[in-house]
N, C-alpha and C. Protein backbone atom coordinates (compact mmCIF):
# COMPACT_ATOMS: atom_id res chain seq x y z
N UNK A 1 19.61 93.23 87.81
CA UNK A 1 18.51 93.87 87.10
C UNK A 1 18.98 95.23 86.62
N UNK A 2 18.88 95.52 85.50
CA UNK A 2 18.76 96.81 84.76
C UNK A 2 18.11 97.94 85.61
N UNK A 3 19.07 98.77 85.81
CA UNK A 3 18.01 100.21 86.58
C UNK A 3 17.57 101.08 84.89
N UNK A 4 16.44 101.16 84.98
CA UNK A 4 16.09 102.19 84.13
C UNK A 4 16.61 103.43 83.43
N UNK A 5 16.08 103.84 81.87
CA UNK A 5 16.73 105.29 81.99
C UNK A 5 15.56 106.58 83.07
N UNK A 6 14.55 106.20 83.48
CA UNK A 6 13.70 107.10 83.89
C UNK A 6 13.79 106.96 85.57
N UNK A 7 13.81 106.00 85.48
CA UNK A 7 15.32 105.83 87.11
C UNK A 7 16.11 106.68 87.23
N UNK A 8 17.05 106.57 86.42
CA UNK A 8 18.19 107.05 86.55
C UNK A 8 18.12 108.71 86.28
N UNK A 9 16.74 109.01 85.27
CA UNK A 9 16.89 110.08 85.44
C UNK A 9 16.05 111.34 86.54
N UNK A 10 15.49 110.25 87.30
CA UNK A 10 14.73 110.40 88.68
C UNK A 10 16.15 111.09 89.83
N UNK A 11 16.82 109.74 89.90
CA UNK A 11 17.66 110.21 90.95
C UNK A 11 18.56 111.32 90.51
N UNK A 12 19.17 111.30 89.42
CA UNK A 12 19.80 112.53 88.48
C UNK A 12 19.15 114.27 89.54
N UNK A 13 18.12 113.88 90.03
CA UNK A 13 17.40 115.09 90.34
C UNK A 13 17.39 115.36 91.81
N UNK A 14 17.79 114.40 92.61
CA UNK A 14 19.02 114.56 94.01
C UNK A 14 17.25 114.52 95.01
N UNK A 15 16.49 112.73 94.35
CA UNK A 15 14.83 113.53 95.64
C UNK A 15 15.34 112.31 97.13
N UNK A 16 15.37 113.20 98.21
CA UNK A 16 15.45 112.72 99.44
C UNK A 16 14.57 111.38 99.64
N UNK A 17 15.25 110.09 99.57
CA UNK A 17 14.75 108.47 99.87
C UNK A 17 14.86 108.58 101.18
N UNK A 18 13.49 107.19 101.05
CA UNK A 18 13.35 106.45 102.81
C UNK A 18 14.23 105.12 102.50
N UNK A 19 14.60 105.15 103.05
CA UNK A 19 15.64 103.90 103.46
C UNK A 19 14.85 102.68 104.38
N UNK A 20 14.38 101.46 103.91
CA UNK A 20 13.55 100.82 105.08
C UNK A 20 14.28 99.50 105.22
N UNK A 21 14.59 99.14 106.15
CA UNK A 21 15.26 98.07 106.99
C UNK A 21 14.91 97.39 107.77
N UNK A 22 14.98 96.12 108.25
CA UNK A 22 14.37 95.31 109.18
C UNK A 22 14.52 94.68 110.11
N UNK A 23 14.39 95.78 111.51
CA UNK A 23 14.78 95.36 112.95
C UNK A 23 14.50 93.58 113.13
N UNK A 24 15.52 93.47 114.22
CA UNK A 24 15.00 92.00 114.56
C UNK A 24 14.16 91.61 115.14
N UNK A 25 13.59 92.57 115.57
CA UNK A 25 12.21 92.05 115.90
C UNK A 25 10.67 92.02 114.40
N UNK A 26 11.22 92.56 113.48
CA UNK A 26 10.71 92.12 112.03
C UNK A 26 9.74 93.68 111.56
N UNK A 27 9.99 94.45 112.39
CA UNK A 27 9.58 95.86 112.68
C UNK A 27 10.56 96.72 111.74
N UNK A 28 9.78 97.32 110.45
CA UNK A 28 10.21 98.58 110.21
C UNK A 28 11.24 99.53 110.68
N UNK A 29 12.46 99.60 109.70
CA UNK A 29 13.18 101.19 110.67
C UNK A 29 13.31 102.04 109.60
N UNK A 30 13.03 103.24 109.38
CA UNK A 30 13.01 103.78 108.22
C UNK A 30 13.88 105.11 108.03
N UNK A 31 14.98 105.68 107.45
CA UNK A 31 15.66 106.74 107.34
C UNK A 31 15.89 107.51 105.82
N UNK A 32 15.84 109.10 105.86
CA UNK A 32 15.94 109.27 105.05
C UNK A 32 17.44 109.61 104.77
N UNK A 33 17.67 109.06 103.07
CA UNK A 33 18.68 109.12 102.85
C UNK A 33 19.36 109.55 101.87
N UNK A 34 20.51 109.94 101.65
CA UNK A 34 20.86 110.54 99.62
C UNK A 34 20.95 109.44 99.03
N UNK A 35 20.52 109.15 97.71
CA UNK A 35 20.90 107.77 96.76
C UNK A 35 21.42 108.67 96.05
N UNK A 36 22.60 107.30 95.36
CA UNK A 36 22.90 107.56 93.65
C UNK A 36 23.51 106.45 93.25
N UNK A 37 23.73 106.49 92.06
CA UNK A 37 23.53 105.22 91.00
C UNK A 37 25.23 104.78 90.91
N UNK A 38 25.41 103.72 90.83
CA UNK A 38 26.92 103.47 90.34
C UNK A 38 26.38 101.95 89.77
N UNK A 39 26.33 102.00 88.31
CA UNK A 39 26.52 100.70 87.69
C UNK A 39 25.12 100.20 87.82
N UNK A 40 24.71 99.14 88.08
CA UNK A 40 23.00 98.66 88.24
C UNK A 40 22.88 98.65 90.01
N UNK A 41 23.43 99.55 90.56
CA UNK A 41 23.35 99.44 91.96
C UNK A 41 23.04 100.55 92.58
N UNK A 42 22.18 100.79 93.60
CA UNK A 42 21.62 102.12 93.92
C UNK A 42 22.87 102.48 95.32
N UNK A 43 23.09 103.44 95.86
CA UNK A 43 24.33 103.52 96.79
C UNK A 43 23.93 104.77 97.32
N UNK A 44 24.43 104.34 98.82
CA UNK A 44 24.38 105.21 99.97
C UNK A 44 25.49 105.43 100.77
N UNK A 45 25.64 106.50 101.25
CA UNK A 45 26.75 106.66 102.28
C UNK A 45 26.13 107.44 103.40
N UNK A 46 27.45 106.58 104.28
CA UNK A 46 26.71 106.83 105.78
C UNK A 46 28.35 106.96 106.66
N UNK A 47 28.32 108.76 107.13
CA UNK A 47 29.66 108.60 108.23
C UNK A 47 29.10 108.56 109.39
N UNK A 48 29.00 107.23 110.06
CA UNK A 48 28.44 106.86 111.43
C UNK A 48 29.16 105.67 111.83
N UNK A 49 28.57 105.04 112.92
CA UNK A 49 29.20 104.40 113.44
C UNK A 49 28.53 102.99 113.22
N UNK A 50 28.91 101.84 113.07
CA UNK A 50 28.59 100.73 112.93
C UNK A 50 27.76 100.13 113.06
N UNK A 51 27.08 101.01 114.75
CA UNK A 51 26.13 100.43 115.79
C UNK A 51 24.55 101.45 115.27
N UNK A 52 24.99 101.64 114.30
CA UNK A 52 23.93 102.59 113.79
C UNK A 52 22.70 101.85 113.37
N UNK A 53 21.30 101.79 113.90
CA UNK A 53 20.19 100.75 113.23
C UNK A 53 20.73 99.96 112.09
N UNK A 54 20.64 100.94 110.66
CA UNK A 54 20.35 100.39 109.05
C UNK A 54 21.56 99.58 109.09
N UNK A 55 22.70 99.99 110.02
CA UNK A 55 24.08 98.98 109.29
C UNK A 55 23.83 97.97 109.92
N UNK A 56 23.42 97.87 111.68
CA UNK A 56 23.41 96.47 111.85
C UNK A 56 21.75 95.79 111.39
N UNK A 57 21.04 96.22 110.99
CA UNK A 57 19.60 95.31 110.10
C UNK A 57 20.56 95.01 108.89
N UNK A 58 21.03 95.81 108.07
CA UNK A 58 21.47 95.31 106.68
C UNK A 58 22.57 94.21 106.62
N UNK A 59 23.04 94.40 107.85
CA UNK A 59 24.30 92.94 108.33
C UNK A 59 23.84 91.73 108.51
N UNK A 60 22.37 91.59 108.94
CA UNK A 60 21.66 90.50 109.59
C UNK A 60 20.85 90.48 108.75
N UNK A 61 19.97 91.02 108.12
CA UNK A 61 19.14 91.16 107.01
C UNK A 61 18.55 91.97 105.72
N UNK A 62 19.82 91.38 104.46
CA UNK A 62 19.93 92.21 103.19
C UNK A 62 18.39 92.81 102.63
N UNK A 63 17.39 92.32 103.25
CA UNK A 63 16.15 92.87 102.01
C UNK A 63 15.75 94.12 102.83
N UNK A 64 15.60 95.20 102.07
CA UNK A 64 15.70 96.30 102.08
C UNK A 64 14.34 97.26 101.20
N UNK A 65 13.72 98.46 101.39
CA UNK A 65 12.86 98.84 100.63
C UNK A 65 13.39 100.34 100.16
N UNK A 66 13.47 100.85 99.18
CA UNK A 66 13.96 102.03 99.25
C UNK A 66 12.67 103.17 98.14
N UNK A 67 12.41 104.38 99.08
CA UNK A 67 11.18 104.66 98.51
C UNK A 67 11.44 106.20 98.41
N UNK A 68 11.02 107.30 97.22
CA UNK A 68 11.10 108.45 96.30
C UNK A 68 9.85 109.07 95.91
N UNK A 69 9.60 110.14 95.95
CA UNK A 69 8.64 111.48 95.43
C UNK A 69 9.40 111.50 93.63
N UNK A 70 8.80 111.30 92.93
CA UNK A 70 9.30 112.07 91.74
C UNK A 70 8.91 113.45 91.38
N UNK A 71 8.94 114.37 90.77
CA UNK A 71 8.63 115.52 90.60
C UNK A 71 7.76 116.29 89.06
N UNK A 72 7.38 114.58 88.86
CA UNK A 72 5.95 114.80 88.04
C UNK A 72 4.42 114.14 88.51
N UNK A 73 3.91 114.56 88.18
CA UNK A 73 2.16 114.70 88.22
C UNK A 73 1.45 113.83 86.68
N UNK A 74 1.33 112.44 86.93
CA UNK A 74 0.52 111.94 86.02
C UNK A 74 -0.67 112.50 85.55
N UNK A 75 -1.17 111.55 84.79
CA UNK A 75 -2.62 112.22 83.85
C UNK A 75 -3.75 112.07 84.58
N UNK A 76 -3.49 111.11 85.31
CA UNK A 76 -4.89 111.20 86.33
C UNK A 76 -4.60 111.84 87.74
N UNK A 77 -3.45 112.62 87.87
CA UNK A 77 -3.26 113.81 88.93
C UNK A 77 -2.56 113.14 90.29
N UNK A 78 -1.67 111.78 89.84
CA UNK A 78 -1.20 111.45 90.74
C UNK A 78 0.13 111.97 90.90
N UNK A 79 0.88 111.78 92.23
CA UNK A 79 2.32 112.21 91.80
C UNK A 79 2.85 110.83 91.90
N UNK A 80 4.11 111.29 91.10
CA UNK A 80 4.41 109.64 90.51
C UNK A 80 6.18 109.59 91.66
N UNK A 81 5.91 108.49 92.13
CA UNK A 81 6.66 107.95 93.29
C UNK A 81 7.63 106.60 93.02
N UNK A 82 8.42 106.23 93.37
CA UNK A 82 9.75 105.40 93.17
C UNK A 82 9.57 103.95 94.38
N UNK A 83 9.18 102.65 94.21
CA UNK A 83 9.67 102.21 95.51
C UNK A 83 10.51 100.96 94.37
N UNK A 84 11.82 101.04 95.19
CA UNK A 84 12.83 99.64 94.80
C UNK A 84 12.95 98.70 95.99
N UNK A 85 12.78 98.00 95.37
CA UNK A 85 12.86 96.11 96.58
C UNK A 85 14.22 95.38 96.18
N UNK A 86 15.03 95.77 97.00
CA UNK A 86 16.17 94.48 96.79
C UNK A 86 16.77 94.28 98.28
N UNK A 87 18.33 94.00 97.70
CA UNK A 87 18.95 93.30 98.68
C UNK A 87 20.16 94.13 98.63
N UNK A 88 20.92 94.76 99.94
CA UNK A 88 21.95 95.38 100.17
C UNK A 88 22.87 94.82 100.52
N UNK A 89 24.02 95.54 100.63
CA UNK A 89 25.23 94.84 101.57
C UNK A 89 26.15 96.49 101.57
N UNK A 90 26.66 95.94 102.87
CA UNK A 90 27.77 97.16 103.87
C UNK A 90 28.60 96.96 103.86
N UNK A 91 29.87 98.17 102.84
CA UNK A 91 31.21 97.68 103.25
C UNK A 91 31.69 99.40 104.11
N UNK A 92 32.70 98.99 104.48
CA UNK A 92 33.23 99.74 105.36
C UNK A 92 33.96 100.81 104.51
N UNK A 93 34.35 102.65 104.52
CA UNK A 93 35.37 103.02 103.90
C UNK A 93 34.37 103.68 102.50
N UNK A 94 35.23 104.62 102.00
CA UNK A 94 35.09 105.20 101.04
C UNK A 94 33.45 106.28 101.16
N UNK A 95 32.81 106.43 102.20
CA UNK A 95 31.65 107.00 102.58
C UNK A 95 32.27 108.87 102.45
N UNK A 96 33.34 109.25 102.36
CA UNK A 96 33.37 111.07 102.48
C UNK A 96 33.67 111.18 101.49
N UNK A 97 34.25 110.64 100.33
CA UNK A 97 34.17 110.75 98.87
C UNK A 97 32.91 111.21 97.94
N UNK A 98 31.79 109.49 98.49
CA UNK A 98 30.93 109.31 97.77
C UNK A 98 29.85 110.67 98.10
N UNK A 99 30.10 111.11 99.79
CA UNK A 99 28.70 111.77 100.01
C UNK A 99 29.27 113.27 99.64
N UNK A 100 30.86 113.48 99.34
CA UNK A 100 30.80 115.00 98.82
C UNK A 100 30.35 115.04 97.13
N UNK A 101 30.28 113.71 96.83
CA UNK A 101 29.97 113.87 95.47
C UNK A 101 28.08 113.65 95.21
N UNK A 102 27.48 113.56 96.04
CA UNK A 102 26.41 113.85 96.54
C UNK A 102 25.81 114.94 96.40
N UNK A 103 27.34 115.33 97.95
CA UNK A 103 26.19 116.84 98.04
C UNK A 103 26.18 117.87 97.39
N UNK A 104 27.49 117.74 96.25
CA UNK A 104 26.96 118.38 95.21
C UNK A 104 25.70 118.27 94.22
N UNK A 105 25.20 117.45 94.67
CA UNK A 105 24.11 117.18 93.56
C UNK A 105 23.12 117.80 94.48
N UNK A 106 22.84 117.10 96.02
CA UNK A 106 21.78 117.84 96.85
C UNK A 106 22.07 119.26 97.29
N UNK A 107 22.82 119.64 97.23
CA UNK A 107 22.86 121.10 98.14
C UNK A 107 23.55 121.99 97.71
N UNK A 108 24.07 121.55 95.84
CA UNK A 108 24.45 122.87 95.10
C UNK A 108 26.02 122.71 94.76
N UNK A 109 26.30 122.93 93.31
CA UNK A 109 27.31 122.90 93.07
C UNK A 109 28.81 123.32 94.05
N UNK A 110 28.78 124.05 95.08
CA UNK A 110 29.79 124.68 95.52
C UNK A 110 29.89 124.14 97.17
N UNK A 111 28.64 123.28 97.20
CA UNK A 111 28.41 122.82 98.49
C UNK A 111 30.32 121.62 98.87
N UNK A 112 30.46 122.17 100.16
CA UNK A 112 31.29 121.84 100.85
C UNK A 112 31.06 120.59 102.05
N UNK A 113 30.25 119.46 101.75
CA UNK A 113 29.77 118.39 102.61
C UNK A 113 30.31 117.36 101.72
N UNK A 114 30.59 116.72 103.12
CA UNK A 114 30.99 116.73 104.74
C UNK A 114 31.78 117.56 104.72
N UNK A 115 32.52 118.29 105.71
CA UNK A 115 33.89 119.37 105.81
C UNK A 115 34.89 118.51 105.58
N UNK A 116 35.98 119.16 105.29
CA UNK A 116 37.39 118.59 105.40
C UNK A 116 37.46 117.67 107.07
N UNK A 117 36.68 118.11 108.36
CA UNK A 117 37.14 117.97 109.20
C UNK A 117 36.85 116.43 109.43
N UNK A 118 36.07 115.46 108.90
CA UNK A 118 35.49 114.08 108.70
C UNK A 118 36.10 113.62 107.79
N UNK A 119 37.04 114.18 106.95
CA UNK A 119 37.99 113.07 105.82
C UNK A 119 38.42 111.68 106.87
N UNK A 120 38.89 111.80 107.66
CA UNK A 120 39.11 110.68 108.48
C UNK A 120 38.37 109.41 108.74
N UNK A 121 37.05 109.78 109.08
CA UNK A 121 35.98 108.82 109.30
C UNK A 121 35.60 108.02 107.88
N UNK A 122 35.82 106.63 108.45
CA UNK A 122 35.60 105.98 106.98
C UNK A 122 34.18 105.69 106.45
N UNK A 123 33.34 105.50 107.33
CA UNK A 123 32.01 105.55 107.06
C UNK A 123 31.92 104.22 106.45
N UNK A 124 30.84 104.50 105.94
CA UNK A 124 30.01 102.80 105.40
C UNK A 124 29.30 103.57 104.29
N UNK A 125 29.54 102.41 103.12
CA UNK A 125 28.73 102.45 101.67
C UNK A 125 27.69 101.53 101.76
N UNK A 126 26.45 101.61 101.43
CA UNK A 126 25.51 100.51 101.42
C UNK A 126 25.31 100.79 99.97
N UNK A 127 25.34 99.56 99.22
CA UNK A 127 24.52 99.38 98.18
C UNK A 127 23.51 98.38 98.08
N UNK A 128 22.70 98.71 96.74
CA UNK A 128 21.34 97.84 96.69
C UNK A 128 21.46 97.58 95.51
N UNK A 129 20.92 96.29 95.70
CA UNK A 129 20.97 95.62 93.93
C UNK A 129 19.55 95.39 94.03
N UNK A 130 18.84 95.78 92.78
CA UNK A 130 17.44 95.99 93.11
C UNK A 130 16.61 94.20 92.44
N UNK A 131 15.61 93.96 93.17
CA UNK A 131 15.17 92.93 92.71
C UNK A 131 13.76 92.89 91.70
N UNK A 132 13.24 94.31 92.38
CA UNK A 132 12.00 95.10 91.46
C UNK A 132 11.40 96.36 91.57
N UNK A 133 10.36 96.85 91.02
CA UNK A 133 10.66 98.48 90.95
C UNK A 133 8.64 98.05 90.71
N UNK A 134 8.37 99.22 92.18
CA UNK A 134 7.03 99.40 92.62
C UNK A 134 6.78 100.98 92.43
N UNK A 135 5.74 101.86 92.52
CA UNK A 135 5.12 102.93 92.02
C UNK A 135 4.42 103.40 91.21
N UNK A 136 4.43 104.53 91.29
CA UNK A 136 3.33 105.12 89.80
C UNK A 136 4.57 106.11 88.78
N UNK A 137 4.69 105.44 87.88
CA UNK A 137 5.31 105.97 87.12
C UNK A 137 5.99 105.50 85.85
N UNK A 138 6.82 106.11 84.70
CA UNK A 138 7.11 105.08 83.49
C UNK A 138 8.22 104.03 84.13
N UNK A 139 8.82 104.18 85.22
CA UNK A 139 9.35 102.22 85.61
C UNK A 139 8.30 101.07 86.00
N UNK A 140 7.29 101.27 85.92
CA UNK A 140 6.35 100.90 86.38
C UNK A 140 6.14 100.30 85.14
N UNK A 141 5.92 98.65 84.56
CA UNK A 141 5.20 98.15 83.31
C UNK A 141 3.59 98.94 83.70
N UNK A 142 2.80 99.30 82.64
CA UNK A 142 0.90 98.96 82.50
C UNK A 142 0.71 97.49 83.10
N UNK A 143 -0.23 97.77 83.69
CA UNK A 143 -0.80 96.00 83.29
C UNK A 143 -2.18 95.93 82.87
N UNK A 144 -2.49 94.67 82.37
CA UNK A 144 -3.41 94.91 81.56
C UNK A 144 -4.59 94.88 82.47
N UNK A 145 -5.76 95.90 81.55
CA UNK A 145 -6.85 95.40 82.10
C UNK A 145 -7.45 94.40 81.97
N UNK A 146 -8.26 94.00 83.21
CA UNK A 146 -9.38 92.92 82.86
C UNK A 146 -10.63 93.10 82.60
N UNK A 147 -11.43 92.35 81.73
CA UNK A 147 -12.94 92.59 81.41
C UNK A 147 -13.36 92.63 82.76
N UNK A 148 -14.74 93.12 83.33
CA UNK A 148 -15.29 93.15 84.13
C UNK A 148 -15.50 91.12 84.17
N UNK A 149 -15.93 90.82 85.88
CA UNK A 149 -15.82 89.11 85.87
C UNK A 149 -17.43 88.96 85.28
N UNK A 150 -17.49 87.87 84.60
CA UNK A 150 -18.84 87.23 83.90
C UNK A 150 -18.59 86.07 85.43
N UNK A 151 -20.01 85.67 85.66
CA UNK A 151 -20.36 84.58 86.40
C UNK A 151 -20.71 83.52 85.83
N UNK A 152 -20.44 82.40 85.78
CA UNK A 152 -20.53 81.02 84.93
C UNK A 152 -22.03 80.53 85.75
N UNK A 153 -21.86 80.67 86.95
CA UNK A 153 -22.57 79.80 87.56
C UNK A 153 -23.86 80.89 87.96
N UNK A 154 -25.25 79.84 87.63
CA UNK A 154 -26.60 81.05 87.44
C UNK A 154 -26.70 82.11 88.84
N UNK A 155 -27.21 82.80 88.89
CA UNK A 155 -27.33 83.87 89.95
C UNK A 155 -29.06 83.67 90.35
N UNK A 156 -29.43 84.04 91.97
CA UNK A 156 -30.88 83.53 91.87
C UNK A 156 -31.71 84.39 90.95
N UNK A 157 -31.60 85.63 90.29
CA UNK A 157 -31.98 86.15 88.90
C UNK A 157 -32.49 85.70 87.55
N UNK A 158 -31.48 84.59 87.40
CA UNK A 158 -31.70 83.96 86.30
C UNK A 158 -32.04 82.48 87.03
N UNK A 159 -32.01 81.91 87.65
CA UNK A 159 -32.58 80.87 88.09
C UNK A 159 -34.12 80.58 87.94
C-alpha cells in the first residue's frame, strides 16, 4: 500500500508513536516509539535485546497497530491523529545507524544518539507494511453521508 504524501509529511515532523503488539495471551502491549519512512514501509529501531516484549509478539504475531498526534486542529476542533494497521517483521542489525538518523530528526540536528559507545549492539529493525490508515485527518478518505433512515414499515402513528 502507498503511504501517503500527508503521511509522510506527518512523520517528516519526528511525533512520538505507540507501538501496539500482541501478547500471547491476546492482551495489548503498547510502547512508544521513533518511526520513519523507508520506501512504503514505516520503520523502527530498537537497541535491546531480543527478549524484549514487541520483538518476541512481532515474531509470533505480525499484526501490529501503530498510533500518532498530528500537530493540526481540524475545522470542527479536533486534533487530527494517525492510526496504521499492518503487519511487521524483525530483522536483526543495522538498528544504531537507523536510530542516529532519527535522532536527528527527534532531538535536533547536532544530537549525538545513541553514543559512539553502542555502535556495537546490533539491535533490531522492525518494519511495517501498512494494510490501512485509521484517524482524523487528510489520510483518512470522507465517507459519505447518509440520509437520515426512512421506515418502510408503518409505525403505530400512522397505523
Amino acid at each position: 500500500m502507498k503511504i501517503p504524501e500527508p503521511i509522510r509529511e506527518l512523520i517528516a515532523k519526528a511525533p512520538f508513536a505507540h507501538l501496539t503488539t500482541l501478547n500471547s495471551t491476546g492482551d495489548p502491549q503498547v510502547t512508544v516509539v521513533w518511526v520513519g519512512i523507508e520506501n512504503e514501509e514505516f520503520v523502527i529501531g530498537h537497541l535491546h535485546l531480543a527478549t524484549y516484549q514487541k520483538v518476541k509478539n512481532i515474531r509470533r504475531d505480525p499484526r501490529v497497530a501503530l498510533s500518532m498526534l498530528g500537530d493540526t486542529t481540524n475545522a470542527q476542533g479536533l486534533r487530527e491523529y494517525l492510526v496504521v494497521y499492518g503487519n511487521a517483521r524483525v530483522t536483526e542489525g543495522g538498528a544504531f545507524d537507523f536510530l542516529q538518523r532519527l535522532g536527528r530528526l527527534y532531538l535536533g540536528p547536532n544530537a549525538d544518539f545513541p553514543s559512539a559507545a553502542m555502535r556495537n549492539i546490533p539491535g533490531y529493525i522492525t518494519r511495517i507494511t501498512p494494510a490501512r490508515f485509521a484517524g482524523i485527518g487528510p489520510w483518512v478518505a470522507p465517507t459519505a453521508r447518509t440520509s437520515p433512515r426512512v421506515s418502510r414499515s408503518p409505525t403505530r402513528e400512522s397505523a
